[in-house]
Protein backbone atom coordinates (compact mmCIF):
# COMPACT_ATOMS: atom_id res chain seq x y z
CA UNK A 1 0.00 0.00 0.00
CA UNK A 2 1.59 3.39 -0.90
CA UNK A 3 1.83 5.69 2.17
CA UNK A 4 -1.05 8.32 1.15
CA UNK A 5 -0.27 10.09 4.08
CA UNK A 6 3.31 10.24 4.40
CA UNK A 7 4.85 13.26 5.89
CA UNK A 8 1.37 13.74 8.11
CA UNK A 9 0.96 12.53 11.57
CA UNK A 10 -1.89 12.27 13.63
CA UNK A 11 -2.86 11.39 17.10
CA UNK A 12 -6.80 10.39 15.50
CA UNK A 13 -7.33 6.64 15.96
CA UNK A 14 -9.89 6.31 13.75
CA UNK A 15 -7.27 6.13 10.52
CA UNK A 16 -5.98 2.97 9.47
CA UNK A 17 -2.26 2.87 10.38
CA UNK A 18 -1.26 0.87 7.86
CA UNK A 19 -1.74 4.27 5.32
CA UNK A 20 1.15 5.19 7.10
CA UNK A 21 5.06 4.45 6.78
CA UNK A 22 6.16 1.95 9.27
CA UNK A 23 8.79 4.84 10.94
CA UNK A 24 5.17 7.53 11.02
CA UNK A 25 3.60 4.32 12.69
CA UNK A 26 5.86 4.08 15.55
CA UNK A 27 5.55 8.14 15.85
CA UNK A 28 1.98 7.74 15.90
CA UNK A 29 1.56 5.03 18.23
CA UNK A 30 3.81 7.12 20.84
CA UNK A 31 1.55 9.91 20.23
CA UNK A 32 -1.78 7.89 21.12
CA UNK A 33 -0.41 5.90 23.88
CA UNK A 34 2.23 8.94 25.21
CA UNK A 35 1.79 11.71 27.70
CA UNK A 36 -0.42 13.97 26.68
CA UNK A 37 0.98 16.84 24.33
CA UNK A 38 1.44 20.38 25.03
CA UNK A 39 2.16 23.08 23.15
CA UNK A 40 4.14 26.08 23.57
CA UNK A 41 3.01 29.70 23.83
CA UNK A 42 3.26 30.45 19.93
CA UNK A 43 0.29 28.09 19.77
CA UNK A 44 -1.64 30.63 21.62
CA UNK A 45 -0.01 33.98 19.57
CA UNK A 46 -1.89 35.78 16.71
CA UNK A 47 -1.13 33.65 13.28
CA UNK A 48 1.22 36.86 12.13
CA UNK A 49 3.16 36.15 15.23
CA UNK A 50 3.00 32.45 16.55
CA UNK A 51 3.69 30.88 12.94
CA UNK A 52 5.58 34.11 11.41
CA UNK A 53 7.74 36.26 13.48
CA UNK A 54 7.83 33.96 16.93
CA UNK A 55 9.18 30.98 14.70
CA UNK A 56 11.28 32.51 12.32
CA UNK A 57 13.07 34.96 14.29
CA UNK A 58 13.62 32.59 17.33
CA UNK A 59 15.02 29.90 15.00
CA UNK A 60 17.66 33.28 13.72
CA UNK A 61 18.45 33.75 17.05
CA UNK A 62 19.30 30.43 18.27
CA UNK A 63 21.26 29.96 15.10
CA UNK A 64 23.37 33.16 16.18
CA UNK A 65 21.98 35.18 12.97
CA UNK A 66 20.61 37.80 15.87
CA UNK A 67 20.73 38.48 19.05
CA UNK A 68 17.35 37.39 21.32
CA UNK A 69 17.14 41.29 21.72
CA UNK A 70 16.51 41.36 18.31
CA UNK A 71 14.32 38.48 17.97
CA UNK A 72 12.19 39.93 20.27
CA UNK A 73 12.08 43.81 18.94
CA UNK A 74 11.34 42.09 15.62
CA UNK A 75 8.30 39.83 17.46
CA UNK A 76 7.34 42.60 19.14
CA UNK A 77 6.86 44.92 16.01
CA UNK A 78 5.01 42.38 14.45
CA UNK A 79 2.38 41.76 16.82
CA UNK A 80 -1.21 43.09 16.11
């Protein structure tokens, strides 16, 4: 069976595992049976922010492209 939904994972139990590659299997079984999930505070950030600024300019800073004091100016300029 070709993996329809490769590159997508997904704590629902209703879909048939076997869609899914056998590595995306074991990531989706520890999903189901793990902890429960939480997310981070982007989650709860305007869209603009939590998947624009927050992300990118957090990953530039812990890359050493900026300083966090510019990360967060930058963040902070973008939020609405």
């Amino acid at each position: 069976m070709p993996d329809q939904f490769s590159g997508f994972l997904t704590a629902n139990t209703a879909l048939d595992p076997g869609a899914f590659s056998p590595q995306e299997q074991v990531l989706i079984e520890l999903m189901v049976l793990g902890e429960p999930v939480r997310f981070d505070g982007s989650d709860e950030m305007p869209p603009e922010v939590g998947i624009g600024s927050f992300w990118s300019e957090a990953t530039r800073a812990v890359d050493g492209e900026i300083t966090v004091q510019e990360a967060l100016d930058t963040i902070e300029s973008t939020w609405p």
